[in-house]
Protein backbone atom coordinates (compact mmCIF):
# COMPACT_ATOMS: atom_id res chain seq x y z
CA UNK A 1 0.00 0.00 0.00
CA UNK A 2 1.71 3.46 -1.36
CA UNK A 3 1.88 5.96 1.68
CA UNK A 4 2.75 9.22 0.42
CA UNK A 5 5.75 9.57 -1.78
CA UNK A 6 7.30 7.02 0.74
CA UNK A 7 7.96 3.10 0.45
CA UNK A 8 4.98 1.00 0.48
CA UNK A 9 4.24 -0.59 3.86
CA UNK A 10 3.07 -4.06 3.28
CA UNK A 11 0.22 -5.92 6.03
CA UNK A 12 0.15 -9.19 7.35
CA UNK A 13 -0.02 -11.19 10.39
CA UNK A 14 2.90 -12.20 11.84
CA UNK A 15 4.55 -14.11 14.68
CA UNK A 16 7.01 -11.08 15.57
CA UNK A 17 7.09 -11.54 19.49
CA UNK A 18 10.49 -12.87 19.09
CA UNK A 19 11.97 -11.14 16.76
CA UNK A 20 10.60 -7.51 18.14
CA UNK A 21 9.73 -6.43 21.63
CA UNK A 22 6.76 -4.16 20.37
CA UNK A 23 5.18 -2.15 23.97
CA UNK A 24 1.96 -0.25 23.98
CA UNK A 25 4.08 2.68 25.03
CA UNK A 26 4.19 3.39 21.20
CA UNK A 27 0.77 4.74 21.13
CA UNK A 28 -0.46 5.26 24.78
CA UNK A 29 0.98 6.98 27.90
CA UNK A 30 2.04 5.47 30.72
CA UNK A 31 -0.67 5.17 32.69
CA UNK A 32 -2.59 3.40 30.10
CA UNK A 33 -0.09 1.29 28.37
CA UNK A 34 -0.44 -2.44 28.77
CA UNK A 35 3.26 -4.20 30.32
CA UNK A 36 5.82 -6.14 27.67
CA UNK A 37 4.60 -9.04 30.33
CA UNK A 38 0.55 -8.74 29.61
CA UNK A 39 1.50 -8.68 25.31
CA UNK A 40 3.36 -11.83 25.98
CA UNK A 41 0.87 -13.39 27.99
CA UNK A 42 -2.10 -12.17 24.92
CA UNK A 43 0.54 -13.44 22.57
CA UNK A 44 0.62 -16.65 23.89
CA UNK A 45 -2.85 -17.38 24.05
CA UNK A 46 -3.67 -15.63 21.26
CA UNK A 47 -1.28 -15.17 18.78
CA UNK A 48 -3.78 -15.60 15.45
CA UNK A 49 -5.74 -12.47 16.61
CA UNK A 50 -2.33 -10.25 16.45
CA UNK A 51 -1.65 -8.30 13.21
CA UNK A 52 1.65 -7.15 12.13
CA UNK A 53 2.49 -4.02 9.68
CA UNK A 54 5.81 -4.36 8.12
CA UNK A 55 7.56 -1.56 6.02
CA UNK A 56 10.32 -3.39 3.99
CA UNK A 57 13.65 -1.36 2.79
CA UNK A 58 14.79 -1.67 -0.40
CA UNK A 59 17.48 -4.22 0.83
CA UNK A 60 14.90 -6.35 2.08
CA UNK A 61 14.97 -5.45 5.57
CA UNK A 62 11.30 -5.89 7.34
CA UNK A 63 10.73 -3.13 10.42
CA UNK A 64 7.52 -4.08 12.44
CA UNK A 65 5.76 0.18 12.16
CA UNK A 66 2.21 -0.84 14.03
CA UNK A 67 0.46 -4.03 14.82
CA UNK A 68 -2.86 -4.59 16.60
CA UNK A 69 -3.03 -6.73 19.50
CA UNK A 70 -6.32 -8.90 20.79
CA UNK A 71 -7.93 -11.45 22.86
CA UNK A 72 -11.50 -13.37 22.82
CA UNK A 73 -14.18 -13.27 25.26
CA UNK A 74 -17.93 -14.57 25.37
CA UNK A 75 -19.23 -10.79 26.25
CA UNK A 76 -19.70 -8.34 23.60
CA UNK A 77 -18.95 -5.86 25.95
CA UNK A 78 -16.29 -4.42 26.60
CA UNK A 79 -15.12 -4.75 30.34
CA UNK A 80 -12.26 -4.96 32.88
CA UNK A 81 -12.27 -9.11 32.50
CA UNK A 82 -11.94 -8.58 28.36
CA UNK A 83 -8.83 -6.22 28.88
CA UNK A 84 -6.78 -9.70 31.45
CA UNK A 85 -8.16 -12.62 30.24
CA UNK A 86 -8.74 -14.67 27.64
CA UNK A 87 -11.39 -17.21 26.45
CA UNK A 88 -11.22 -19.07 23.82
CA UNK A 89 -14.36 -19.93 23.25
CA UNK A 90 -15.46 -16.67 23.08
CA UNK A 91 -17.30 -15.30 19.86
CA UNK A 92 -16.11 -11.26 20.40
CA UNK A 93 -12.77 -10.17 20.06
CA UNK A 94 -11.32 -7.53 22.31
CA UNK A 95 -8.61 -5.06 20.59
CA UNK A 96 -6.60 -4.31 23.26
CA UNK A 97 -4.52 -2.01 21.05
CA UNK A 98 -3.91 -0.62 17.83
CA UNK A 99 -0.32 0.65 17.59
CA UNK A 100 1.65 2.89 15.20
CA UNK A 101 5.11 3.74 15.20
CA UNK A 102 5.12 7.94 16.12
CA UNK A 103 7.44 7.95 12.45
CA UNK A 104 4.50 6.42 10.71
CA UNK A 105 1.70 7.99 11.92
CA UNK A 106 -0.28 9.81 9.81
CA UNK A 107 0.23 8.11 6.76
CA UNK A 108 -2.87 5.62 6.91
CA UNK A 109 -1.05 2.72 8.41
CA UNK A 110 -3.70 2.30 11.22
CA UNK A 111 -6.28 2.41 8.66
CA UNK A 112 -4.71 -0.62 6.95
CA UNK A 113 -4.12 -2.62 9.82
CA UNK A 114 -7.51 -2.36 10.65
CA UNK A 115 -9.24 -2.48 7.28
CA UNK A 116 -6.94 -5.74 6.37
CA UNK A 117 -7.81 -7.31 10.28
CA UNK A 118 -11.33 -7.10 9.50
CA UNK A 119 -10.78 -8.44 6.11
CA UNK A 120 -8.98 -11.41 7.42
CA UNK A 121 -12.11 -12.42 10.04
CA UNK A 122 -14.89 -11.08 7.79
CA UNK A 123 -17.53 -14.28 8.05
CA UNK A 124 -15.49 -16.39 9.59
CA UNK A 125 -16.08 -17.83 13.26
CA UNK A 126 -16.34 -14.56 15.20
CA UNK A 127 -19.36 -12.68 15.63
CA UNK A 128 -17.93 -9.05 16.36
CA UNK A 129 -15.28 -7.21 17.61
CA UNK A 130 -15.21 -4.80 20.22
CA UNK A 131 -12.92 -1.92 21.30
CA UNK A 132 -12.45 1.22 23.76
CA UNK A 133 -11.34 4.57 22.55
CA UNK A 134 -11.42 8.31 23.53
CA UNK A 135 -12.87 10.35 22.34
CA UNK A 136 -10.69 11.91 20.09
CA UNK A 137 -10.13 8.51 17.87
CA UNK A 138 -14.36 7.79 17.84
CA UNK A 139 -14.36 9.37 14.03
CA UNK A 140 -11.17 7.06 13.24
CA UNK A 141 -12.52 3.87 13.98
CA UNK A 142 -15.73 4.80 12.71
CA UNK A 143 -14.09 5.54 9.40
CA UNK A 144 -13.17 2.03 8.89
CA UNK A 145 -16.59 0.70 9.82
CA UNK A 146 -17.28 0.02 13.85
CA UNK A 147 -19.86 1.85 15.24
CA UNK A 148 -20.18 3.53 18.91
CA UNK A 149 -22.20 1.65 21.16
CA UNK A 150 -22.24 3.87 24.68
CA UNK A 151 -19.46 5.71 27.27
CA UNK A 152 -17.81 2.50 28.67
CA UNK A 153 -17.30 2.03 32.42
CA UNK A 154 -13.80 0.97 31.95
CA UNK A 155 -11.36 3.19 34.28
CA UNK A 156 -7.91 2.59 32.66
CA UNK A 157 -5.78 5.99 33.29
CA UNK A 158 -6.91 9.48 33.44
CA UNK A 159 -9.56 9.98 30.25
CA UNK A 160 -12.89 8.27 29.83
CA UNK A 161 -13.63 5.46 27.20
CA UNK A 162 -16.17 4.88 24.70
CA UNK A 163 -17.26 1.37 23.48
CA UNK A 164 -17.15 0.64 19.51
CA UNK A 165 -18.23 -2.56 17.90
CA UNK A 166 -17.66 -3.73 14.02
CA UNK A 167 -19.98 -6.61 13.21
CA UNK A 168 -18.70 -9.96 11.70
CA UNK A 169 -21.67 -11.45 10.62
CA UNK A 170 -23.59 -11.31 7.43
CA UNK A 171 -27.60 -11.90 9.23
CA UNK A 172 -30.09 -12.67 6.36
CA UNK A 173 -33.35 -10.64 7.61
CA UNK A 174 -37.01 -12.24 8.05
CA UNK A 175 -39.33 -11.50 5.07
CA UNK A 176 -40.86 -8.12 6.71
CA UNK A 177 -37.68 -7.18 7.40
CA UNK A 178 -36.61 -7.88 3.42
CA UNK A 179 -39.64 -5.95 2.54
CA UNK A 180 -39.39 -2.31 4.50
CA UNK A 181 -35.65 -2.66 2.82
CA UNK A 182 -37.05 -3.14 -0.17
CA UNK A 183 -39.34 -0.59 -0.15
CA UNK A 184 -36.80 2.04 1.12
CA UNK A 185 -34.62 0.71 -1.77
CA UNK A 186 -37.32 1.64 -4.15
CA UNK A 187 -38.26 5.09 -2.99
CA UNK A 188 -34.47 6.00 -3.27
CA UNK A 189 -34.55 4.94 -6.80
CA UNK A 190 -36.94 7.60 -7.41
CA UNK A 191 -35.03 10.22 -5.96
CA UNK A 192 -32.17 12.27 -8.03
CA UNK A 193 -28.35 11.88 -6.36
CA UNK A 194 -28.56 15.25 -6.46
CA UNK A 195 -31.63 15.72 -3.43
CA UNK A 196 -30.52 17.02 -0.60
CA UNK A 197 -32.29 18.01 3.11
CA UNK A 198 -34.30 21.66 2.27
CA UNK A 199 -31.20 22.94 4.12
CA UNK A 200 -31.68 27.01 5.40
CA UNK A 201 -29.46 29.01 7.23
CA UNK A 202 -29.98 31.39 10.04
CA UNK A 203 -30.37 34.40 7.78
CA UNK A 204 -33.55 32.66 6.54
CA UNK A 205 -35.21 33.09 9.53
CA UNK A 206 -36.57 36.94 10.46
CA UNK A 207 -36.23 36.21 14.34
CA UNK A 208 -32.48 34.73 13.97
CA UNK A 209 -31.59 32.49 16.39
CA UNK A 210 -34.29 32.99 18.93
CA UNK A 211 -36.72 31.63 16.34
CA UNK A 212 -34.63 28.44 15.96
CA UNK A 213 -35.58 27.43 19.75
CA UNK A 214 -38.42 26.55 22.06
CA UNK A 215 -39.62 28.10 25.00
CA UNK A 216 -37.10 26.13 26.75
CA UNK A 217 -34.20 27.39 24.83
CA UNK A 218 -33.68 24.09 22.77
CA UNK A 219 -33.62 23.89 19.36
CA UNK A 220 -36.41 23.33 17.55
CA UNK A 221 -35.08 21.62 14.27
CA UNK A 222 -31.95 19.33 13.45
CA UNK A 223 -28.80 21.08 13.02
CA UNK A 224 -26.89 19.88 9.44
CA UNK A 225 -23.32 20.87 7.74
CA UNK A 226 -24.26 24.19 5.84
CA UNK A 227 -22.41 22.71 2.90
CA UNK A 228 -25.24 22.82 0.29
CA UNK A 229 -24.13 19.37 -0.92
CA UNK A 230 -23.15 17.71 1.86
CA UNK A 231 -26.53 15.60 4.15
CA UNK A 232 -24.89 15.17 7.23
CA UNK A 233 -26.95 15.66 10.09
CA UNK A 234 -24.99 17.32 13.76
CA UNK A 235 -27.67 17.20 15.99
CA UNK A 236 -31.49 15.98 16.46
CA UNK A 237 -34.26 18.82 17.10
CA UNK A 238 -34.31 19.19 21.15
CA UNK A 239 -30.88 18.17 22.40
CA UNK A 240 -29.41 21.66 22.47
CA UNK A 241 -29.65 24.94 24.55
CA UNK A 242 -29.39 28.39 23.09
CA UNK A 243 -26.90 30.84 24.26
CA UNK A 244 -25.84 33.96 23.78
CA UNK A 245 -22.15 34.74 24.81
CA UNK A 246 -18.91 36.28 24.20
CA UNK A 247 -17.36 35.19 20.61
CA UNK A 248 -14.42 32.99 20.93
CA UNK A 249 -11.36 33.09 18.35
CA UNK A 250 -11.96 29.79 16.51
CA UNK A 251 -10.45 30.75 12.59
CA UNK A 252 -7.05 29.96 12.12
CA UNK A 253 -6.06 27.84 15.00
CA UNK A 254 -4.98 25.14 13.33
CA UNK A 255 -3.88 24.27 9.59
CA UNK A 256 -7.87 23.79 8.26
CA UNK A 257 -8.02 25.47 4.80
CA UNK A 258 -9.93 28.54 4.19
CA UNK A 259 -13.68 28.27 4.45
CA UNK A 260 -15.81 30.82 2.17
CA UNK A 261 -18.54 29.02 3.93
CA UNK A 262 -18.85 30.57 6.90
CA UNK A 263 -19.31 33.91 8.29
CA UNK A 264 -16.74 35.66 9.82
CA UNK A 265 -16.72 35.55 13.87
CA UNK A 266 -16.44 38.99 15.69
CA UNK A 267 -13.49 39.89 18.18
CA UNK A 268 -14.15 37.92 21.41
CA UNK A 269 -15.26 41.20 22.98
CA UNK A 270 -18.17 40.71 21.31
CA UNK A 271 -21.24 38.28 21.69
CA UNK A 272 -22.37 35.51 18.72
CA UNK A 273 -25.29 33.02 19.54
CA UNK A 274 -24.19 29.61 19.79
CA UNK A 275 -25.85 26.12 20.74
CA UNK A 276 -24.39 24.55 23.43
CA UNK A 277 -24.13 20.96 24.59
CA UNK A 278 -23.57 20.24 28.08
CA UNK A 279 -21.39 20.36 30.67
CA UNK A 280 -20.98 17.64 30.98
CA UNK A 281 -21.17 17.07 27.35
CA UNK A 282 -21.49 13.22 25.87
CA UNK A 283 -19.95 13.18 22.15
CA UNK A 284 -22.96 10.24 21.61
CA UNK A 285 -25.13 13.22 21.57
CA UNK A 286 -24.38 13.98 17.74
CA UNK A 287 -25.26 12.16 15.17
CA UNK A 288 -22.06 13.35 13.30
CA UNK A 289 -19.14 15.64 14.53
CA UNK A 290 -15.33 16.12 13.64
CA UNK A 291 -12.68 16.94 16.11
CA UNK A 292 -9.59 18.58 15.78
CA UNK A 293 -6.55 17.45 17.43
CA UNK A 294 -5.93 18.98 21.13
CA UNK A 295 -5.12 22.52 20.93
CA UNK A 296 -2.25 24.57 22.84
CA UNK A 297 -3.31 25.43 26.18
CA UNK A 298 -1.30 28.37 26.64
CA UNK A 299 -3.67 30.52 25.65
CA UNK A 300 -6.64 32.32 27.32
CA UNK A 301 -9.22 30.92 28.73
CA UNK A 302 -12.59 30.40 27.08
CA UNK A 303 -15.12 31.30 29.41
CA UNK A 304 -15.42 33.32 33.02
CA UNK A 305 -15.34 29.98 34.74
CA UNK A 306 -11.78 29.32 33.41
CA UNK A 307 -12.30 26.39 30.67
CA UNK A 308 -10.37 26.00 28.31
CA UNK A 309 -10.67 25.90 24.64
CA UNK A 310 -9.37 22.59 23.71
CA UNK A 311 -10.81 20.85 20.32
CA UNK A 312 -12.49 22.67 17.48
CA UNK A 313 -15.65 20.77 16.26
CA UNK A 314 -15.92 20.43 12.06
CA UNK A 315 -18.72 17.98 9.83
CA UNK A 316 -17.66 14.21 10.10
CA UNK A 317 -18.61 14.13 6.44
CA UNK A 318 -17.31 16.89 4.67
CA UNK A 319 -14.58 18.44 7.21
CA UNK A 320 -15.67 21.65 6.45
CA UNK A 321 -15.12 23.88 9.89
CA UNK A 322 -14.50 25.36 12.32
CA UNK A 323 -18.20 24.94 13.05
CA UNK A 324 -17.68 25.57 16.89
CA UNK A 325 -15.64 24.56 19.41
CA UNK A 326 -15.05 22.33 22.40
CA UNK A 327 -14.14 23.69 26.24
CA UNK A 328 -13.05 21.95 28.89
CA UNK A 329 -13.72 23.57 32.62
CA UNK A 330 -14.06 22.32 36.40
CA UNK A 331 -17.36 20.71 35.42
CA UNK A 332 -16.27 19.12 32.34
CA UNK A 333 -16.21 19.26 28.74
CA UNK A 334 -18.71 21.56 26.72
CA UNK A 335 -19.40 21.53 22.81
CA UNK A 336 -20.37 24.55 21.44
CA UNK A 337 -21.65 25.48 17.54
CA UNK A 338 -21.98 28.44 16.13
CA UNK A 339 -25.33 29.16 15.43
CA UNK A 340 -24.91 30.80 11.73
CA UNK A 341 -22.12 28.41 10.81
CA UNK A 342 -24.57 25.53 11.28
CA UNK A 343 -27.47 24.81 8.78
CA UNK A 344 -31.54 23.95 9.76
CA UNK A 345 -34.43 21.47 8.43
């Protein structure tokens, strides 16, 4: 697989324990990093559910760059008894880790370990496999296909964990269920590529903002990217409050290209209307959002109450953004959108 202008890095599962000492330390701090002891004991009793990634020199020399480590277990969730032990005649298997050499990140390795892993065990004798992630890798492994399940109650270091599950098996449906697909297969026959949601923006509406939300501040209708072409839906109608406060300095904070898209934000002296989810905020709440990588905190902070601006929020879909912004203060983290960068139906 061509990364970049770089040698390919080939994928395949490998018996490397004694040839490499690989150490979760590679991809997670210390106080979340599994011991060289726990990989041996997974490798031992599990070595056909560990995955190799290999970048070969042109001399033939193999380096291991990332490999993904895993164990079985008869739960499909996700607990403290999946992460020590193993059963093998479980029907779920547990990722314990999914590591990339810090030299070959960002160049789609992790994607290929995990598209080729669930290649390899597509319809064969598993029926799922689970992981835990924060928060920040949730639009990573959705990407490749799993799909979040709930906040897990794992405690494993500092940050909080959310569940994800990719499904194995290939379940043929009853007859109804055959139908209602059938019939939603039709009716999307009949409808151009080019249909989209009757998307409107805040100007649209003669109140502004306050028009957008009920008498309990909430909005009244689902939030979408404003991109014209793009259907992805932020947030259901009802699961955010509207607030008015001072403007934060979003645009240029990290390397996101230019956006014509969206309306200029005032100087943080002045106030912008915004939607706000939380504190404290649950990312399941949307039903698509990007999010940046962890900004500098040496700047100022956010908000009165001394949170911090930590993640910008942008469309899963389309990656157009900054659409708002994440903080993080003494009662936890807070997502906020910018009402007029945000689009209605």
């Amino acid at each position: 697989m061509p990364i970049g202008s770089k040698r390919p890095v080939r994928v395949w599962i490998s018996h490397f324990l004694r040839v490499h000492r690989p150490t979760e330390s590679l991809a997670y701090p210390a106080d979340e990093a599994g011991s060289y002891e726990t990989f041996v004991y997974r490798h031992s009793v599990a070595s056909s559910l560990f995955l190799g990634a290999y970048d070969q020199s042109n001399d033939g020399e193999k380096r291991l760059v990332g490999f993904i480590c895993s164990t079985l277990s008869k739960s499909e969730k996700f607990t403290h008894g999946s992460m020590t032990t193993h059963d093998p005649e479980g029907k779920t298997i547990c990722i314990h880790s999914v590591c990339v050499d810090p030299g070959y990140q960002r160049r789609k390795v992790g994607s290929a370990l995990l598209e080729e892993y669930i290649r390899r065990w597509r319809d064969g004798p598993y029926d799922g496999i689970s992981l835990i992630a924060h928060e920040e890798l949730i639009n990573f492994y959705v990407a490749v296909g799993f799909k979040l399940i709930r906040k897990s109650e794992v405690v494993h270091g500092s940050k909080p964990w959310f569940e994800l599950r990719y499904s194995l098996q290939s379940h043929i449906p009853d007859a109804a269920t055959q139908r209602r697909v059938l019939e939603v297969l039709q009716g999307q026959s009949n409808q151009s590529e080019g249909d989209q949601p009757d998307k409107k923006l805040v100007s649209y509406f003669p109140g502004g903002p306050p028009e957008l939300a009920d008498e309990r501040g909430l909005n009244k209708l689902r939030l979408y990217c404003p991109r014209i072409a793009c259907r992805s839906i932020i947030l259901l109608a009802k699961t955010a409050t509207l607030v008015e406060r001072s403007s934060v300095t979003i645009d240029n904070r990290q390397n996101l290209p230019p956006q014509d898209l969206l309306p200029h934000l005032p100087a943080p002296s002045e106030s912008i209307s915004t939607w706000k989810v939380g504190p404290p905020a649950n990312p399941m709440v949307f039903e698509n959002i990007g999010f940046s990588k962890t900004l500098p905190t040496d700047g100022p902070p956010a908000a009165s109450d001394g949170s911090r601006l930590v993640k910008l929020l942008t469309c899963a879909e389309c990656d157009l953004g900054p659409l708002g912004w994440v903080e993080e203060g003494p009662n936890g983290a807070t997502y906020w959108l910018v009402a007029n960068r945000v689009g209605y139906t």
